[in-house]
PDB file of N, CA and C in Angstrom:
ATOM      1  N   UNK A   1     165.535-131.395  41.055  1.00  0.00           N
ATOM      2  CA  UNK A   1     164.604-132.340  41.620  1.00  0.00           C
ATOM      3  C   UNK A   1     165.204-133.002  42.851  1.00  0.00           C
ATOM      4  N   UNK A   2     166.309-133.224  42.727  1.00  0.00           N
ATOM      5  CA  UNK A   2     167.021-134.161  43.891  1.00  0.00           C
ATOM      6  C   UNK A   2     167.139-132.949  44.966  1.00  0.00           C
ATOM      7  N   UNK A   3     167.777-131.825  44.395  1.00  0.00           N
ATOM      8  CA  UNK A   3     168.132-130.690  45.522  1.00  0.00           C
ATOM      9  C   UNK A   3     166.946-130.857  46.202  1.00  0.00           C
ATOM     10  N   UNK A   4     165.926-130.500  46.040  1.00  0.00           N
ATOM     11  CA  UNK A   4     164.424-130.249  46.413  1.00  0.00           C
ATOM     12  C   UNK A   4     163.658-131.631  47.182  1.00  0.00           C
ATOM     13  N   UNK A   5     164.066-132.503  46.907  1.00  0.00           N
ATOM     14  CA  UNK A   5     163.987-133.959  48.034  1.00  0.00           C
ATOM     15  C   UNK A   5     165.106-133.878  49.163  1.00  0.00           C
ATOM     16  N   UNK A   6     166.259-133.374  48.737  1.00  0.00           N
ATOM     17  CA  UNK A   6     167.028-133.616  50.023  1.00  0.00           C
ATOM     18  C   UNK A   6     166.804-132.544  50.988  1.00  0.00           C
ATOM     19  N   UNK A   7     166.240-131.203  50.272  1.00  0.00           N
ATOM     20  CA  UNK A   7     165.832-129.800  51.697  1.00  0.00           C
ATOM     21  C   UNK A   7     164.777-130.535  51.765  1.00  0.00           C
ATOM     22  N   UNK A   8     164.010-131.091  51.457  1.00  0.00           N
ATOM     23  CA  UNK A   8     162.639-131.475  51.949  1.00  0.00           C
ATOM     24  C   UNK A   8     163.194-132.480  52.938  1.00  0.00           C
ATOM     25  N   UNK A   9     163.714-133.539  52.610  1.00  0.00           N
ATOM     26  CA  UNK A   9     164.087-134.187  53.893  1.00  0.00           C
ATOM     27  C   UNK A   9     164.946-133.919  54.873  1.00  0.00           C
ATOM     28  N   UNK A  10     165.699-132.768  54.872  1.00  0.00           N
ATOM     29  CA  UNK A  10     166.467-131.995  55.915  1.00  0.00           C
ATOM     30  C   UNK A  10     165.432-131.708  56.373  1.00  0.00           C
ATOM     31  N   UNK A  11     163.684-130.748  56.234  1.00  0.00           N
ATOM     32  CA  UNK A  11     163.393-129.941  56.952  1.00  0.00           C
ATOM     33  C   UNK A  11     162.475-131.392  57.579  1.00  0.00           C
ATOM     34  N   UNK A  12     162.144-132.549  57.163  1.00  0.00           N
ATOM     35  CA  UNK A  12     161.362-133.342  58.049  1.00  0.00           C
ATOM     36  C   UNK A  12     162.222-134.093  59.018  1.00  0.00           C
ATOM     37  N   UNK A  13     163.855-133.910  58.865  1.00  0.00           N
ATOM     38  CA  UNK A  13     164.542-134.042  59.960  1.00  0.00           C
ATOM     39  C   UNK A  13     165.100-133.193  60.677  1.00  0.00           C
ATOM     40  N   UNK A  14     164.429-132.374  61.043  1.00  0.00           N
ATOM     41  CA  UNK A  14     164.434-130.873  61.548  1.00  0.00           C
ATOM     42  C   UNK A  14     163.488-131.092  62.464  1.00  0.00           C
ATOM     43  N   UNK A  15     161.916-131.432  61.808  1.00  0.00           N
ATOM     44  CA  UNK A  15     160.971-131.462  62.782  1.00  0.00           C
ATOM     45  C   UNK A  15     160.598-132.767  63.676  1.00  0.00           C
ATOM     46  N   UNK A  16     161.691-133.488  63.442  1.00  0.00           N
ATOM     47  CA  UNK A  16     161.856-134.585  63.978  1.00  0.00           C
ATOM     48  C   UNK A  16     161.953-134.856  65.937  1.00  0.00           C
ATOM     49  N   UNK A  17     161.383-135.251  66.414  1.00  0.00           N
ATOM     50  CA  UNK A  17     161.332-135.114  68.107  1.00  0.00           C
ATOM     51  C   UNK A  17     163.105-135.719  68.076  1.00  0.00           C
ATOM     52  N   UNK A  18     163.450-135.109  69.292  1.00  0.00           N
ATOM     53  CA  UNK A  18     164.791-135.051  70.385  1.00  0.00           C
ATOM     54  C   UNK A  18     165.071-136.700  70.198  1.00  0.00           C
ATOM     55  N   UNK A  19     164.320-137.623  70.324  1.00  0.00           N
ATOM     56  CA  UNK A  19     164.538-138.419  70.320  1.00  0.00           C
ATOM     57  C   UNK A  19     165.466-139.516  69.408  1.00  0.00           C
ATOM     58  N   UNK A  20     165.621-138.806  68.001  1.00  0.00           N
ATOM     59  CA  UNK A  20     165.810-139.317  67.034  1.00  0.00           C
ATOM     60  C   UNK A  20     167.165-138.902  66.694  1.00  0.00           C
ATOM     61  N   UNK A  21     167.427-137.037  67.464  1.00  0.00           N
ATOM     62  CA  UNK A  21     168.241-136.183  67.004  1.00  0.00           C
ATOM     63  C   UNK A  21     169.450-136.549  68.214  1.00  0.00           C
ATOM     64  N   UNK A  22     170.620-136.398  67.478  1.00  0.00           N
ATOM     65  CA  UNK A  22     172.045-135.941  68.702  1.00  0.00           C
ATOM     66  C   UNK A  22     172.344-134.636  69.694  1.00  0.00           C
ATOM     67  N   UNK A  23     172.196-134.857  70.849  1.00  0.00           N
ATOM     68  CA  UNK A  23     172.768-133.989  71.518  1.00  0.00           C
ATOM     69  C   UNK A  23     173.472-134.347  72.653  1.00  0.00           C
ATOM     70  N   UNK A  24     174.804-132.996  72.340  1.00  0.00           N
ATOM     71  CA  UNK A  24     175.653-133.256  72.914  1.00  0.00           C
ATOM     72  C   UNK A  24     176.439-134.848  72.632  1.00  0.00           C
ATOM     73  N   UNK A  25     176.109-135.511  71.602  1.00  0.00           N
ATOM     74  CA  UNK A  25     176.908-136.870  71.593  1.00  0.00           C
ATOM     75  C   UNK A  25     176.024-137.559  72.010  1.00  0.00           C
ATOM     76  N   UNK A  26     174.951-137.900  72.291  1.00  0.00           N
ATOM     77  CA  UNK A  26     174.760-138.800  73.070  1.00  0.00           C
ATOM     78  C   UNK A  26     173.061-138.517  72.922  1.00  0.00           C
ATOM     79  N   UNK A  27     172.515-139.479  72.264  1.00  0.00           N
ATOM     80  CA  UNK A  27     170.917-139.406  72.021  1.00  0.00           C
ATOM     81  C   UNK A  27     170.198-139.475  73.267  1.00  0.00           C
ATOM     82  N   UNK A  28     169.278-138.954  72.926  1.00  0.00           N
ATOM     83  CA  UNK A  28     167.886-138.989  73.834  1.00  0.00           C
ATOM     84  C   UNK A  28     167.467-139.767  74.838  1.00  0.00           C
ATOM     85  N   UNK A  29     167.430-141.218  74.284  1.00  0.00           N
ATOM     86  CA  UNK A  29     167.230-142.200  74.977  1.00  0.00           C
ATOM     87  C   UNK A  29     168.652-142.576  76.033  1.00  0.00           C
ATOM     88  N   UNK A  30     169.720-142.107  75.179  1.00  0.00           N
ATOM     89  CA  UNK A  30     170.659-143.431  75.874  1.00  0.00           C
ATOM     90  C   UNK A  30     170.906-141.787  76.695  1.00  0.00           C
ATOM     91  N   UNK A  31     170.712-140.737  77.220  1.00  0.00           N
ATOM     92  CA  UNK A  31     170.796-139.849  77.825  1.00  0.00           C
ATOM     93  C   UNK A  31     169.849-140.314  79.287  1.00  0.00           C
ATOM     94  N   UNK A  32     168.737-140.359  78.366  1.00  0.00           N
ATOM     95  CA  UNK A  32     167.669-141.030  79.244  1.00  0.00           C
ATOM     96  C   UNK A  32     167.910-142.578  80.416  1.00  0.00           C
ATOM     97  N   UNK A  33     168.261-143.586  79.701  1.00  0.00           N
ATOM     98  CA  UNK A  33     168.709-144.704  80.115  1.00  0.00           C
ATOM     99  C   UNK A  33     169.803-144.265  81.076  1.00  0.00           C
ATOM    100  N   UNK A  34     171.276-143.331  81.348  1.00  0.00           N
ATOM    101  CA  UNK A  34     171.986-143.134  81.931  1.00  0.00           C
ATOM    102  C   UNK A  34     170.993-143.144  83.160  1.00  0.00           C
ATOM    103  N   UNK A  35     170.163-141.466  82.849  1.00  0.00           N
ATOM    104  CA  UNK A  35     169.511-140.847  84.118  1.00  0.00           C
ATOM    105  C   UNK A  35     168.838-142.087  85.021  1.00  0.00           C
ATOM    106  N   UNK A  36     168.371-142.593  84.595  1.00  0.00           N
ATOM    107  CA  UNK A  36     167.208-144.168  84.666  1.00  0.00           C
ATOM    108  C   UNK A  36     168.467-144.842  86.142  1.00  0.00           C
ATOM    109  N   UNK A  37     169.724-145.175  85.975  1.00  0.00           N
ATOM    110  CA  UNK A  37     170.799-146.108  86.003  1.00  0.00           C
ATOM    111  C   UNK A  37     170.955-145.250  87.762  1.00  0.00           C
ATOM    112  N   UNK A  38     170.846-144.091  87.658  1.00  0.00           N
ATOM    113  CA  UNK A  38     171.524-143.642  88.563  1.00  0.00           C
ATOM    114  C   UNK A  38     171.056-144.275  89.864  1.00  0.00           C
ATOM    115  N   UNK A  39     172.319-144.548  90.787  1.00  0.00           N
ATOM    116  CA  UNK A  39     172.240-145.158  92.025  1.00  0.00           C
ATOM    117  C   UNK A  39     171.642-143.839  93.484  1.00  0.00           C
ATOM    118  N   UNK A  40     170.510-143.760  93.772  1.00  0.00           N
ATOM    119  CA  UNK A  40     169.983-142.780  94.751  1.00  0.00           C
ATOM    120  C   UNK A  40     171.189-142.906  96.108  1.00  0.00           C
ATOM    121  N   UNK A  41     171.288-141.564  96.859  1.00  0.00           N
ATOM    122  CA  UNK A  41     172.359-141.593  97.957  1.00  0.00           C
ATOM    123  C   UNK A  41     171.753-142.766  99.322  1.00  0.00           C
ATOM    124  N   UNK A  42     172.654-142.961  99.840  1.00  0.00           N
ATOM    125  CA  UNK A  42     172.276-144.204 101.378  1.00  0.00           C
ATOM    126  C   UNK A  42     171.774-143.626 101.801  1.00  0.00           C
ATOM    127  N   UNK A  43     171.842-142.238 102.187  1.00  0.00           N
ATOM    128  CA  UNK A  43     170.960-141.609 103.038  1.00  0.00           C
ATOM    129  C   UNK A  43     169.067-141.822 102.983  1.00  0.00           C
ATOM    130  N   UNK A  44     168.761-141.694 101.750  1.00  0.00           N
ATOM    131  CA  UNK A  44     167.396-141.465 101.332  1.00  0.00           C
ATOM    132  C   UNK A  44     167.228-143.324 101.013  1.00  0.00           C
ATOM    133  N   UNK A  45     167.920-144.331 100.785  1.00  0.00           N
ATOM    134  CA  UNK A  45     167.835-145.751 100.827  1.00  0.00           C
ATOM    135  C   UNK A  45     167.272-145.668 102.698  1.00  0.00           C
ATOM    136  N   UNK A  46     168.239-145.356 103.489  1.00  0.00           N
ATOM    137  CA  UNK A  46     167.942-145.971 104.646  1.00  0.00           C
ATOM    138  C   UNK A  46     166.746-145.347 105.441  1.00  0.00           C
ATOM    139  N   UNK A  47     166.569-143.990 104.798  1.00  0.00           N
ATOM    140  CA  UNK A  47     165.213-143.420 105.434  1.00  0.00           C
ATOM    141  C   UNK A  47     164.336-144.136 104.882  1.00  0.00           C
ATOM    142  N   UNK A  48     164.058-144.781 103.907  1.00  0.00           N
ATOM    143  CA  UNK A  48     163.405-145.435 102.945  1.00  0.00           C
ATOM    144  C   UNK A  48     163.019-146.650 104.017  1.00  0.00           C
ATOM    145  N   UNK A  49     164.282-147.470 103.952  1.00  0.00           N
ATOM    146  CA  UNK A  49     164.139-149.052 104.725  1.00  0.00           C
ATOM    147  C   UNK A  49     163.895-148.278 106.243  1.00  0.00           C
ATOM    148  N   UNK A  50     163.988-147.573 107.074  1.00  0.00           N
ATOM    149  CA  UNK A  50     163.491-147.119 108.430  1.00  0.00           C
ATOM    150  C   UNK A  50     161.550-147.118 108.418  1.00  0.00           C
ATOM    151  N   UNK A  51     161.726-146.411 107.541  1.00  0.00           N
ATOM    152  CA  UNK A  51     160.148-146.277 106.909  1.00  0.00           C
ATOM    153  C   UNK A  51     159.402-147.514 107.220  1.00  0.00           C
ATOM    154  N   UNK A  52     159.708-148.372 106.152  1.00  0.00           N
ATOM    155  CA  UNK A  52     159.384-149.726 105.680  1.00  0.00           C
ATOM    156  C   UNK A  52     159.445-150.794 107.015  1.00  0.00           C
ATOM    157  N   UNK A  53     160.475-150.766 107.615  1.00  0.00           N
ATOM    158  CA  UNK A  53     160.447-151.368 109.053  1.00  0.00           C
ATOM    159  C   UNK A  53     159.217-150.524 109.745  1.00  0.00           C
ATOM    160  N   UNK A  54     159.064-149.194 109.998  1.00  0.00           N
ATOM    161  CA  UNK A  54     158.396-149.129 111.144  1.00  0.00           C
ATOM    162  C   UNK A  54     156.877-149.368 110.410  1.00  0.00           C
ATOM    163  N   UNK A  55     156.179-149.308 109.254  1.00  0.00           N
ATOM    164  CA  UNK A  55     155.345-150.094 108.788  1.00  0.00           C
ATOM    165  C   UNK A  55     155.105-151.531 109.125  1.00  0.00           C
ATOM    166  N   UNK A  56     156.336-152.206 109.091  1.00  0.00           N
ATOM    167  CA  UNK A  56     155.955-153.131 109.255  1.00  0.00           C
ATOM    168  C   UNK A  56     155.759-153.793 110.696  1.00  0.00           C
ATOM    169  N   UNK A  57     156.284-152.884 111.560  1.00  0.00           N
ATOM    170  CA  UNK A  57     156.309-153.415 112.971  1.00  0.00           C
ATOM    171  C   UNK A  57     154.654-152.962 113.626  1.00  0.00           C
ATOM    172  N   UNK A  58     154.051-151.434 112.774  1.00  0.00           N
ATOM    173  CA  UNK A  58     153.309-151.344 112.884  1.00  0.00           C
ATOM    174  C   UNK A  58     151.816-152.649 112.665  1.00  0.00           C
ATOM    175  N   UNK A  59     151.878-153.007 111.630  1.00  0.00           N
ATOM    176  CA  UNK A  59     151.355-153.946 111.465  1.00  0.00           C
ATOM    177  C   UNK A  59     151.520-155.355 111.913  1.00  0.00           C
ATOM    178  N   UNK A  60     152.808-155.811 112.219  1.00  0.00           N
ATOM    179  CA  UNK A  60     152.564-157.033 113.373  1.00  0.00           C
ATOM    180  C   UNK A  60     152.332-156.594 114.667  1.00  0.00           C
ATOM    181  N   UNK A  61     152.134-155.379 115.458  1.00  0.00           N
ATOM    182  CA  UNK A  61     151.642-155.272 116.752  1.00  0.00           C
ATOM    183  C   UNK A  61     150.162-154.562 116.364  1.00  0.00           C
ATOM    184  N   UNK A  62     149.720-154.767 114.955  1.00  0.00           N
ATOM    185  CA  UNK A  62     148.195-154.601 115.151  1.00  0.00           C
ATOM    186  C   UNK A  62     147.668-156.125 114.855  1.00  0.00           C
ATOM    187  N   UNK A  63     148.394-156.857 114.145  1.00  0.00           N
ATOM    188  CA  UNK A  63     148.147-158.427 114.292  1.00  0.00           C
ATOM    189  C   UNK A  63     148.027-158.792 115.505  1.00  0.00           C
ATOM    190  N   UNK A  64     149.038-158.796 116.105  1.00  0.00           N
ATOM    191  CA  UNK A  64     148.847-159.476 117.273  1.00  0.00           C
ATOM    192  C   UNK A  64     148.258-158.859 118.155  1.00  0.00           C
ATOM    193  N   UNK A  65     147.439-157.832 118.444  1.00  0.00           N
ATOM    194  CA  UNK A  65     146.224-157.032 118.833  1.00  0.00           C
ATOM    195  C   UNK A  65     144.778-158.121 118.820  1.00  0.00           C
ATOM    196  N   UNK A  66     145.244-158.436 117.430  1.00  0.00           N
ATOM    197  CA  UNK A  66     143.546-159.166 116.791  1.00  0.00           C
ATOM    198  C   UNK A  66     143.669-160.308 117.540  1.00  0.00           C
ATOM    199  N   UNK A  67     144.793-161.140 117.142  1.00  0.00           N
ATOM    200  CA  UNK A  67     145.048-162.271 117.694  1.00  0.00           C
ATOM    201  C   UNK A  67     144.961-162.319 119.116  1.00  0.00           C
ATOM    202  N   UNK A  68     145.072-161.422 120.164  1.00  0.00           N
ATOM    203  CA  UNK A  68     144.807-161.779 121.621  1.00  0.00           C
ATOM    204  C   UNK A  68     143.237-161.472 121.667  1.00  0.00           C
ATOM    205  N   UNK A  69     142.627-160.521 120.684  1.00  0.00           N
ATOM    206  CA  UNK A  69     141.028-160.247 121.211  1.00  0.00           C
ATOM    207  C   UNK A  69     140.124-161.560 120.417  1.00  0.00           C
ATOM    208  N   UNK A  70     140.897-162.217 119.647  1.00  0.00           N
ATOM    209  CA  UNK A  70     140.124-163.288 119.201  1.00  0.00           C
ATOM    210  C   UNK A  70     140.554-164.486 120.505  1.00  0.00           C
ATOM    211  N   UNK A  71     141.594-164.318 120.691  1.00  0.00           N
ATOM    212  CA  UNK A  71     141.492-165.568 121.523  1.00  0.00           C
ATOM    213  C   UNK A  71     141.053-165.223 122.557  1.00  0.00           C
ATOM    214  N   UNK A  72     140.824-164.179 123.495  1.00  0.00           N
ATOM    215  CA  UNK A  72     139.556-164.017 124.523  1.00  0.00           C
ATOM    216  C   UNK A  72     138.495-164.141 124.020  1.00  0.00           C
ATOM    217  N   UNK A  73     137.659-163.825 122.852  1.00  0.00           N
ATOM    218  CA  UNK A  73     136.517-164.179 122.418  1.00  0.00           C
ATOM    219  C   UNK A  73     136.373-165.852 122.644  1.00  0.00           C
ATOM    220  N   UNK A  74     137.497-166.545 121.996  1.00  0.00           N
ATOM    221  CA  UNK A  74     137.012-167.824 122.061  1.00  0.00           C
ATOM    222  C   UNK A  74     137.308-168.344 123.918  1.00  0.00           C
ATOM    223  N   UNK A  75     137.981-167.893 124.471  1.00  0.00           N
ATOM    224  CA  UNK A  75     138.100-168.421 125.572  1.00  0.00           C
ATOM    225  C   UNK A  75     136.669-168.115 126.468  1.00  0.00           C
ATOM    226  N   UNK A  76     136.003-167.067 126.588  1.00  0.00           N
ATOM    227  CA  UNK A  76     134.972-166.323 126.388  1.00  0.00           C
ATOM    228  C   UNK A  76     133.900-167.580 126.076  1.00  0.00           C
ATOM    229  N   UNK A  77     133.667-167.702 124.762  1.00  0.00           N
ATOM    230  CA  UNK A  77     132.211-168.578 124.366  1.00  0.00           C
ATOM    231  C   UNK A  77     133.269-169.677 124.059  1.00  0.00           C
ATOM    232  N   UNK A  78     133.810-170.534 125.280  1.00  0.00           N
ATOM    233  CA  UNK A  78     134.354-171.968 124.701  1.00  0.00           C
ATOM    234  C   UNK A  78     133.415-172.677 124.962  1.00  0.00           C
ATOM    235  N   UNK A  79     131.925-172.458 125.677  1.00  0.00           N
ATOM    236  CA  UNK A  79     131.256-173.673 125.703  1.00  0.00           C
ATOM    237  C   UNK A  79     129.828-173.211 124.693  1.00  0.00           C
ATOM    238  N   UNK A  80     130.074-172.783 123.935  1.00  0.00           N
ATOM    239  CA  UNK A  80     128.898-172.897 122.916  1.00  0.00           C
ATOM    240  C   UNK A  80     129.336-173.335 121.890  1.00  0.00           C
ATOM    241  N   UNK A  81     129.762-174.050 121.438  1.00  0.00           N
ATOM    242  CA  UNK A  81     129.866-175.404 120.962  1.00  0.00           C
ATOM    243  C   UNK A  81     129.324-176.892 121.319  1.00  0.00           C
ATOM    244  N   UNK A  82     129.734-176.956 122.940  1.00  0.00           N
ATOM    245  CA  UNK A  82     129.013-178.061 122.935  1.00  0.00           C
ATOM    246  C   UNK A  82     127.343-177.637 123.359  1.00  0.00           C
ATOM    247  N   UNK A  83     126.991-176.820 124.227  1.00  0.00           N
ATOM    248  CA  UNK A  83     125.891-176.081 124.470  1.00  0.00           C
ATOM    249  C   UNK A  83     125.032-176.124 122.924  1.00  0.00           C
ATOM    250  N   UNK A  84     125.632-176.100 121.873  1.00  0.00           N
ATOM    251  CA  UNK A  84     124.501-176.591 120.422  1.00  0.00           C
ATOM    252  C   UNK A  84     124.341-177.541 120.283  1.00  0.00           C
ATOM    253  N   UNK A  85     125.724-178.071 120.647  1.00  0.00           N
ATOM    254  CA  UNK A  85     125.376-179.611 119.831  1.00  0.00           C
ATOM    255  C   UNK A  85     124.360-179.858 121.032  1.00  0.00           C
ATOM    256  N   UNK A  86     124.478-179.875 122.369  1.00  0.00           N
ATOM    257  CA  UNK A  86     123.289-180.683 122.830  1.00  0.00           C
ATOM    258  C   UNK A  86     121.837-179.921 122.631  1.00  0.00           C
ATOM    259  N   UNK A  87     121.554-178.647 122.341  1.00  0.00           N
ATOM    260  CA  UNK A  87     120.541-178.441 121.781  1.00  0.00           C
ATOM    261  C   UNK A  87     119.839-178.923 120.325  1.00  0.00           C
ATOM    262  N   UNK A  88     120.796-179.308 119.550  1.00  0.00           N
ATOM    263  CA  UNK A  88     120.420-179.974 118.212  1.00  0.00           C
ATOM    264  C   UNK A  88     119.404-180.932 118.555  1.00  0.00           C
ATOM    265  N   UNK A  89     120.810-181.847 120.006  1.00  0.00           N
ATOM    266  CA  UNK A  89     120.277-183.530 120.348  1.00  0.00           C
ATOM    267  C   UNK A  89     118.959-183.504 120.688  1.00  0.00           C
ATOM    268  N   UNK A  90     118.407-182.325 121.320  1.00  0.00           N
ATOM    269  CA  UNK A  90     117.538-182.469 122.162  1.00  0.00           C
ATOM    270  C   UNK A  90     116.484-181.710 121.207  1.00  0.00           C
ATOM    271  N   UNK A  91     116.479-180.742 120.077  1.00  0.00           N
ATOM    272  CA  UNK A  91     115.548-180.939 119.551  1.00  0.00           C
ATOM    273  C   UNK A  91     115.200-181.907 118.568  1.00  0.00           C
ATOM    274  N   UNK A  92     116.217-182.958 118.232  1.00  0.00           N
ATOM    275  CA  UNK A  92     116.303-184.430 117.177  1.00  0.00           C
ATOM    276  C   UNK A  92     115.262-185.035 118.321  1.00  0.00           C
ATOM    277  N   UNK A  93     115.430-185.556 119.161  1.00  0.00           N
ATOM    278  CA  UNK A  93     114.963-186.230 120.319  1.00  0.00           C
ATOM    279  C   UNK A  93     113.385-186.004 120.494  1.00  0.00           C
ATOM    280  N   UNK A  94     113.226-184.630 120.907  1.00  0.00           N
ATOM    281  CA  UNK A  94     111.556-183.609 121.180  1.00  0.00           C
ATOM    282  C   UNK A  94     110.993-184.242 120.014  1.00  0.00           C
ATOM    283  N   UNK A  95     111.916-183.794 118.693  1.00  0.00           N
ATOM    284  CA  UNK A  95     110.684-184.316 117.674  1.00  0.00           C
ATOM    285  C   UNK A  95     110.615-185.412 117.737  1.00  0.00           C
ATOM    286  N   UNK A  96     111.507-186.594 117.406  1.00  0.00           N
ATOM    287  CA  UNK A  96     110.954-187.813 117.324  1.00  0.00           C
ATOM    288  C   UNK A  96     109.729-188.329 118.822  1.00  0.00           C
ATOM    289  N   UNK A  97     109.920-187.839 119.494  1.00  0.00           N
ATOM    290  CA  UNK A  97     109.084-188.103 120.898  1.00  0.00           C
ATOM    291  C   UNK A  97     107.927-187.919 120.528  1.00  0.00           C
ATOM    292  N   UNK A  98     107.561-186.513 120.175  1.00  0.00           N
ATOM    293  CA  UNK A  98     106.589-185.750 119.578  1.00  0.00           C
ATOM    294  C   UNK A  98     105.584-186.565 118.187  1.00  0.00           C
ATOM    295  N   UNK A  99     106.562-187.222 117.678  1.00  0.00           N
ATOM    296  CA  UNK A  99     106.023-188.112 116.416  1.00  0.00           C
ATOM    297  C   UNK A  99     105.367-189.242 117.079  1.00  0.00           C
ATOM    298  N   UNK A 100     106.075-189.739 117.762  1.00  0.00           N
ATOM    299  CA  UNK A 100     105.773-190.753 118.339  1.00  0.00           C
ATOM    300  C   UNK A 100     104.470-191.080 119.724  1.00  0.00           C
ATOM    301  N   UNK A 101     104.514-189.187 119.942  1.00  0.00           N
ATOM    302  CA  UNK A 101     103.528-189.373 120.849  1.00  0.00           C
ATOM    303  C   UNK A 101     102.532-189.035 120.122  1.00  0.00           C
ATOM    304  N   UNK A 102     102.169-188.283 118.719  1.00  0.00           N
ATOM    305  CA  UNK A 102     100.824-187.777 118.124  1.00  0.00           C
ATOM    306  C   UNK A 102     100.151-189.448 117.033  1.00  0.00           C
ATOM    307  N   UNK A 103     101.384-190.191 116.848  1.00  0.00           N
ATOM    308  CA  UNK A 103     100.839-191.609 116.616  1.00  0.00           C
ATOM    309  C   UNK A 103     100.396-191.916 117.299  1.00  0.00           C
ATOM    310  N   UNK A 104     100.308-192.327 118.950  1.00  0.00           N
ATOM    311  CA  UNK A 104      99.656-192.882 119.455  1.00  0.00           C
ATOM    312  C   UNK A 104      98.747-192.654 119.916  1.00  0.00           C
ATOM    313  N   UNK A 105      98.430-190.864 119.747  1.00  0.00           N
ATOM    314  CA  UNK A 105      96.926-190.558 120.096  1.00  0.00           C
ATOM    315  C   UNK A 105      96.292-191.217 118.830  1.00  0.00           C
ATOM    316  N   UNK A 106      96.423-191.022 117.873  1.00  0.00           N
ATOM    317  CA  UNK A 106      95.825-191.419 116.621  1.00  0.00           C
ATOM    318  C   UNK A 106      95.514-192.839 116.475  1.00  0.00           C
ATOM    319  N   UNK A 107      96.602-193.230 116.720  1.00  0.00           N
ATOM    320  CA  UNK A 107      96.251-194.976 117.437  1.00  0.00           C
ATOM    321  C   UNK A 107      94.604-195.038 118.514  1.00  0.00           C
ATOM    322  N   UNK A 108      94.805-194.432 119.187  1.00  0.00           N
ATOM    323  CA  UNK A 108      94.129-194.557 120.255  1.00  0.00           C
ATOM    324  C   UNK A 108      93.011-193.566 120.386  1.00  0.00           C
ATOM    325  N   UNK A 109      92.581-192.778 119.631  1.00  0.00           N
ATOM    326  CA  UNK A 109      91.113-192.363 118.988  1.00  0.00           C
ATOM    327  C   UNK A 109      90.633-192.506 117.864  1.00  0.00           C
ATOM    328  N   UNK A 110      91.452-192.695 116.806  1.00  0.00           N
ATOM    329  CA  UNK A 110      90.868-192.524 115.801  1.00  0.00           C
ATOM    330  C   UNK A 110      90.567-194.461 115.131  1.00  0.00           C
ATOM    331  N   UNK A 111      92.045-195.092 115.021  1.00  0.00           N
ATOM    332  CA  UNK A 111      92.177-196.097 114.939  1.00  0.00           C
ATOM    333  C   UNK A 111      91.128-197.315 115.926  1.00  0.00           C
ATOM    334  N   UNK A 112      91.723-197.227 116.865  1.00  0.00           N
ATOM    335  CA  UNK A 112      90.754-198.157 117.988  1.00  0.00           C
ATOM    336  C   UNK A 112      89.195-197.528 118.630  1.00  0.00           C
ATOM    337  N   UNK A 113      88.627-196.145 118.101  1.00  0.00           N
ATOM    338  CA  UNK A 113      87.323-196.153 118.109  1.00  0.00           C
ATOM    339  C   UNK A 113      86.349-196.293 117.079  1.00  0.00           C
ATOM    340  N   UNK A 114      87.217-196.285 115.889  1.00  0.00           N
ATOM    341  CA  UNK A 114      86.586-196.785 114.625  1.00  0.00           C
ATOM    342  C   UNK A 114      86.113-198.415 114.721  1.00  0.00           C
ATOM    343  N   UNK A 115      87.147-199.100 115.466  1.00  0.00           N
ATOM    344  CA  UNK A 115      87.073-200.572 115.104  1.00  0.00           C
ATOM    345  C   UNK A 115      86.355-200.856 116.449  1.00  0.00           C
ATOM    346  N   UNK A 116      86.068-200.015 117.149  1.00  0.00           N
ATOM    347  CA  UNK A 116      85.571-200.778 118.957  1.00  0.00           C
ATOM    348  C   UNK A 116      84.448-200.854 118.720  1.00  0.00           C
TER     349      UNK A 116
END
């Protein structure tokens, strides 16, 4: 009975994944973890950071691309700003005028020919 539990559990540690099992001294993982550790050569670091610089230079001379066509835009329309505001003023103004002038027709036909 015992013989027959322990081949049985030899053969389910048989079919057991790499992971669990020794090789060469040295398990799976911590085989793994070494590979993981390894330091890549300078060579392929600095092509790396060359890379990464010219990305990035790429992108501050497309910044500052935007940044000069925005500031001709605004140099461009610097006076429409005030050019609204005095259109606001002046349609605040029209209307109240406008109010003030359709009262006084009303005043002055409807009001004072009723009572004349």
């Amino acid at each position: 009975m015992k013989e027959m539990k322990a081949q049985q559990e030899s053969k389910e540690r048989d079919r057991l994944p790499s992971i669990f099992t020794l090789d060469e001294g040295k398990s799976f993982r911590a085989r793994n973890r070494l590979n993981s550790n390894k330091v890549e050569s300078p060579r392929k670091l600095k092509a790396e950071l060359e890379k990464v610089r010219r990305e990035n230079d790429q992108l501050k001379s497309s910044g500052q691309e935007i940044d000069k066509e925005l500031n001709s835009l605004i140099k461009e329309n610097k006076y429409l700003g005030p050019l609204a505001f005095i259109g606001v003023v002046t349609l605040i103004i029209g209307s109240i005028w406008l109010g003030f002038y359709l009262y006084e027709l009303y005043l002055k036909y409807y009001v004072l020919v009723e009572f004349a």
